[in-house]
C-alpha atoms as a PDB file:
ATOM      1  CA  UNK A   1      73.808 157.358 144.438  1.00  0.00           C
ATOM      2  CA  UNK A   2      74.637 157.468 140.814  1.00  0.00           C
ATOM      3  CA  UNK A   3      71.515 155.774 139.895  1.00  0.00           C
ATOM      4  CA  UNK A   4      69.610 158.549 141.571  1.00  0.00           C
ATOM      5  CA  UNK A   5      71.236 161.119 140.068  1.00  0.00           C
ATOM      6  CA  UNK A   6      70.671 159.290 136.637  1.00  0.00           C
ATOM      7  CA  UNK A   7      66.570 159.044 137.607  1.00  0.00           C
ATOM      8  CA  UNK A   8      66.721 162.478 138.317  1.00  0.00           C
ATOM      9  CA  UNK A   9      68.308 163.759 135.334  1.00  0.00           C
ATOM     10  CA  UNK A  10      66.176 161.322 133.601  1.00  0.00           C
ATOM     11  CA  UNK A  11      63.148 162.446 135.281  1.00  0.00           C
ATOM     12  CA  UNK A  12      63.786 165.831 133.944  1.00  0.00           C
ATOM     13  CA  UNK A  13      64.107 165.333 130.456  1.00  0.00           C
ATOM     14  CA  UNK A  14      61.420 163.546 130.070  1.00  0.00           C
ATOM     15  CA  UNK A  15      59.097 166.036 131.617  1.00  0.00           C
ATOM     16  CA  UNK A  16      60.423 168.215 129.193  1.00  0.00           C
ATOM     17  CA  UNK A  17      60.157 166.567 126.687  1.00  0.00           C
ATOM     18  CA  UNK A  18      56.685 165.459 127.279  1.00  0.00           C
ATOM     19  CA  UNK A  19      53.463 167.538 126.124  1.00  0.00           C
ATOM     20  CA  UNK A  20      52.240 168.981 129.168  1.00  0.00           C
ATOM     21  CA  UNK A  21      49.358 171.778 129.422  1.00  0.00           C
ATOM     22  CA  UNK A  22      50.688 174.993 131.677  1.00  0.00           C
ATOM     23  CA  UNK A  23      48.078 176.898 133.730  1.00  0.00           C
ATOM     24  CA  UNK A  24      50.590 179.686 133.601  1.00  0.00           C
ATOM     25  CA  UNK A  25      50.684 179.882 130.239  1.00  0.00           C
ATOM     26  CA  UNK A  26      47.035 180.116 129.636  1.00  0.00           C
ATOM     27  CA  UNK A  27      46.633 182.907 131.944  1.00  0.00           C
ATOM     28  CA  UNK A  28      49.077 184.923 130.675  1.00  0.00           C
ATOM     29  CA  UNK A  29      47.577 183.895 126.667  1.00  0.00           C
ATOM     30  CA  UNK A  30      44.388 185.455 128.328  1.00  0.00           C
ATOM     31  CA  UNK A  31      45.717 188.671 129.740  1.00  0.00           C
ATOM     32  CA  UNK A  32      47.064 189.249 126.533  1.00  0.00           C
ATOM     33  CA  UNK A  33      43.795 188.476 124.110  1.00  0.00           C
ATOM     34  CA  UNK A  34      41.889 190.321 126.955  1.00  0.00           C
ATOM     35  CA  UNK A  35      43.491 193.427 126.042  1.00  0.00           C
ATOM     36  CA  UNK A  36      42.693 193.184 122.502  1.00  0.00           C
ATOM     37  CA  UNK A  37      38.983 192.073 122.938  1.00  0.00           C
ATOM     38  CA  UNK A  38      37.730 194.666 125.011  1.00  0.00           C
ATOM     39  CA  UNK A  39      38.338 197.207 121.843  1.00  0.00           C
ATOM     40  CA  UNK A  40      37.650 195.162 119.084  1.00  0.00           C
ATOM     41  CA  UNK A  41      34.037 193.998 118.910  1.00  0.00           C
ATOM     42  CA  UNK A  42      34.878 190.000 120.175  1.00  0.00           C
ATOM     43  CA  UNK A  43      32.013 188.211 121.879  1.00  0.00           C
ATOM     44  CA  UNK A  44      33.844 185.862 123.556  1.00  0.00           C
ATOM     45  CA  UNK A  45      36.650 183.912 123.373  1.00  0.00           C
ATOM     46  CA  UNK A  46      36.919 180.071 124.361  1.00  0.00           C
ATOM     47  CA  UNK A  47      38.476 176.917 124.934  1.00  0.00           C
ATOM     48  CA  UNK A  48      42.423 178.682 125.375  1.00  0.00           C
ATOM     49  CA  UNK A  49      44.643 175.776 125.525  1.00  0.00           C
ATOM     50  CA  UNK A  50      48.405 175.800 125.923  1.00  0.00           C
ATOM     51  CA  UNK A  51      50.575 173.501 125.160  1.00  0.00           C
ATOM     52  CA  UNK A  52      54.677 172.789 126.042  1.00  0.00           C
ATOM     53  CA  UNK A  53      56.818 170.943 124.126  1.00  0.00           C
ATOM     54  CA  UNK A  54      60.402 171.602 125.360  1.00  0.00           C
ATOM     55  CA  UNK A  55      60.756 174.875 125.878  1.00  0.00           C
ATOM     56  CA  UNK A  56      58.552 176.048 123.372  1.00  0.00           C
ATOM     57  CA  UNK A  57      54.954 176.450 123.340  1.00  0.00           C
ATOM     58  CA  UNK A  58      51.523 176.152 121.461  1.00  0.00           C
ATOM     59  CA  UNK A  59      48.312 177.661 121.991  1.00  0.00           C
ATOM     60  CA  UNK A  60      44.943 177.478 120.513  1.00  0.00           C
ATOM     61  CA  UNK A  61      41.497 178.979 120.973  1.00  0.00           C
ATOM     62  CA  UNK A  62      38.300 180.270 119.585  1.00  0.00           C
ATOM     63  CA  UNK A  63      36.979 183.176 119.381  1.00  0.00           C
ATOM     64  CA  UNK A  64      33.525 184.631 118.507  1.00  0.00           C
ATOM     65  CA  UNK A  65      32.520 187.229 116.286  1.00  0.00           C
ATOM     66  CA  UNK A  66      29.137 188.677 114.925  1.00  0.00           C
ATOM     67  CA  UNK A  67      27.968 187.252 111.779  1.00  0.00           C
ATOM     68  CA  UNK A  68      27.221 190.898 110.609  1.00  0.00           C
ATOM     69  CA  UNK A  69      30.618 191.800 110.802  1.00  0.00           C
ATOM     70  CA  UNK A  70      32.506 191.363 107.021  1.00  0.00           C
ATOM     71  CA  UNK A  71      35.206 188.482 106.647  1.00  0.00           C
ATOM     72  CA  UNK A  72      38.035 190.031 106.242  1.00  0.00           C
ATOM     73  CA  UNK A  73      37.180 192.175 109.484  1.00  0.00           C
ATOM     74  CA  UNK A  74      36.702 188.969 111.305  1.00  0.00           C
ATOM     75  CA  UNK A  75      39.953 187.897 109.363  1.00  0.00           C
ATOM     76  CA  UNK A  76      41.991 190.906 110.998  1.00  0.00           C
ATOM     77  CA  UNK A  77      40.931 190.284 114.441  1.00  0.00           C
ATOM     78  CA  UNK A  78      42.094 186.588 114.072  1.00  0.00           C
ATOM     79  CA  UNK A  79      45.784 187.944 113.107  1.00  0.00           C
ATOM     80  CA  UNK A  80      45.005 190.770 115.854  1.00  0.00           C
ATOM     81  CA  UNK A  81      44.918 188.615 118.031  1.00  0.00           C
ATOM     82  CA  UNK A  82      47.631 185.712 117.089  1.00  0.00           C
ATOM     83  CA  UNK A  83      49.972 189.054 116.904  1.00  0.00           C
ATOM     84  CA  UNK A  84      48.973 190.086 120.282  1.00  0.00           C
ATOM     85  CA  UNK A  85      49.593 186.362 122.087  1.00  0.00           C
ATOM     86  CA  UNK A  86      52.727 186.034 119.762  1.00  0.00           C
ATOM     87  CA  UNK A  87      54.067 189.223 121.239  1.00  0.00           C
ATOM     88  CA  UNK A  88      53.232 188.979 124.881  1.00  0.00           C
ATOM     89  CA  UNK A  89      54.315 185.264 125.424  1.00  0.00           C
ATOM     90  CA  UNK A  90      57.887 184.947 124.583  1.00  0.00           C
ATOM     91  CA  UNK A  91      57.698 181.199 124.605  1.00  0.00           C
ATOM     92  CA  UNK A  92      54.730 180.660 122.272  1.00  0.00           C
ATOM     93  CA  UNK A  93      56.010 179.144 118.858  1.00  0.00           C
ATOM     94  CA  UNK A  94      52.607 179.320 117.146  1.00  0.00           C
ATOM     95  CA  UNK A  95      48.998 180.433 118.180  1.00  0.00           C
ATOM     96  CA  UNK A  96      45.908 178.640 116.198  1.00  0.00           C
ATOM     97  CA  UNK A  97      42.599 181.318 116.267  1.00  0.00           C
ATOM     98  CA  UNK A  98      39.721 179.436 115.918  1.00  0.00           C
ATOM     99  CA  UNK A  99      37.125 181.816 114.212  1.00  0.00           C
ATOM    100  CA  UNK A 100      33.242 181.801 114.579  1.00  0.00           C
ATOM    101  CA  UNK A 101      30.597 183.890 113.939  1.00  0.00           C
ATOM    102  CA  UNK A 102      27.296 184.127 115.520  1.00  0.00           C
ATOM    103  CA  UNK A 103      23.746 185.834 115.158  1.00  0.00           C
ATOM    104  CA  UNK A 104      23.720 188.987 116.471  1.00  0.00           C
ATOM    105  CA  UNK A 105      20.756 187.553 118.735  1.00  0.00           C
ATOM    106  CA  UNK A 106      22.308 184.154 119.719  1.00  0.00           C
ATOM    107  CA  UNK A 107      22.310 183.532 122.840  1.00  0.00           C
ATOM    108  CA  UNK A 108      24.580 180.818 124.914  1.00  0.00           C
END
């Protein structure tokens, strides 16, 4: 009995402590860039990943931008956007924002 309890306990902490990707997580990083893109000119945005370390949690994606549009506008949606995740997922630690811009007649 005590050595299932200690398996258990065991069990725990390691999943814990163990990078693991969370579906939840990414869905709710999406709702929250969703908002933002729909207003501010964003082509698309890719490849969200979410990651858990403990309690805290990581997230990276890309996003895509016209090529027209000037640096430092692209620049502002990137911290737009890191602000908007940052702010709607309480347990994100840090968000990385991929940046890329496209032709304006690019096509996937």
């Amino acid at each position: 009995m005590l050595g299932a309890t200690g398996l258990r306990v065991g069990w725990a902490s390691l999943k814990q402590l163990t990078d693991t990707q969370d579906v939840e997580l990414i869905d709710s990083v999406a709702n929250a860039v969703k908002e933002y893109t729909l207003e501010a000119d964003v082509l698309s945005v890719r490849e969200i990943r979410g990651r858990y370390l403990g309690s805290r949690a990581w997230v990276d994606f890309e996003v895509e931008v016209e090529r027209s549009r000037s640096t430092s506008a692209a620049t502002r949606v990137v911290k737009l956007l890191k602000q908007a995740v940052l702010k709607k997922v309480a347990a994100c630690e840090d968000v990385i924002v991929v940046l890329k811009q496209t032709d304006d007649d690019a096509t996937d």
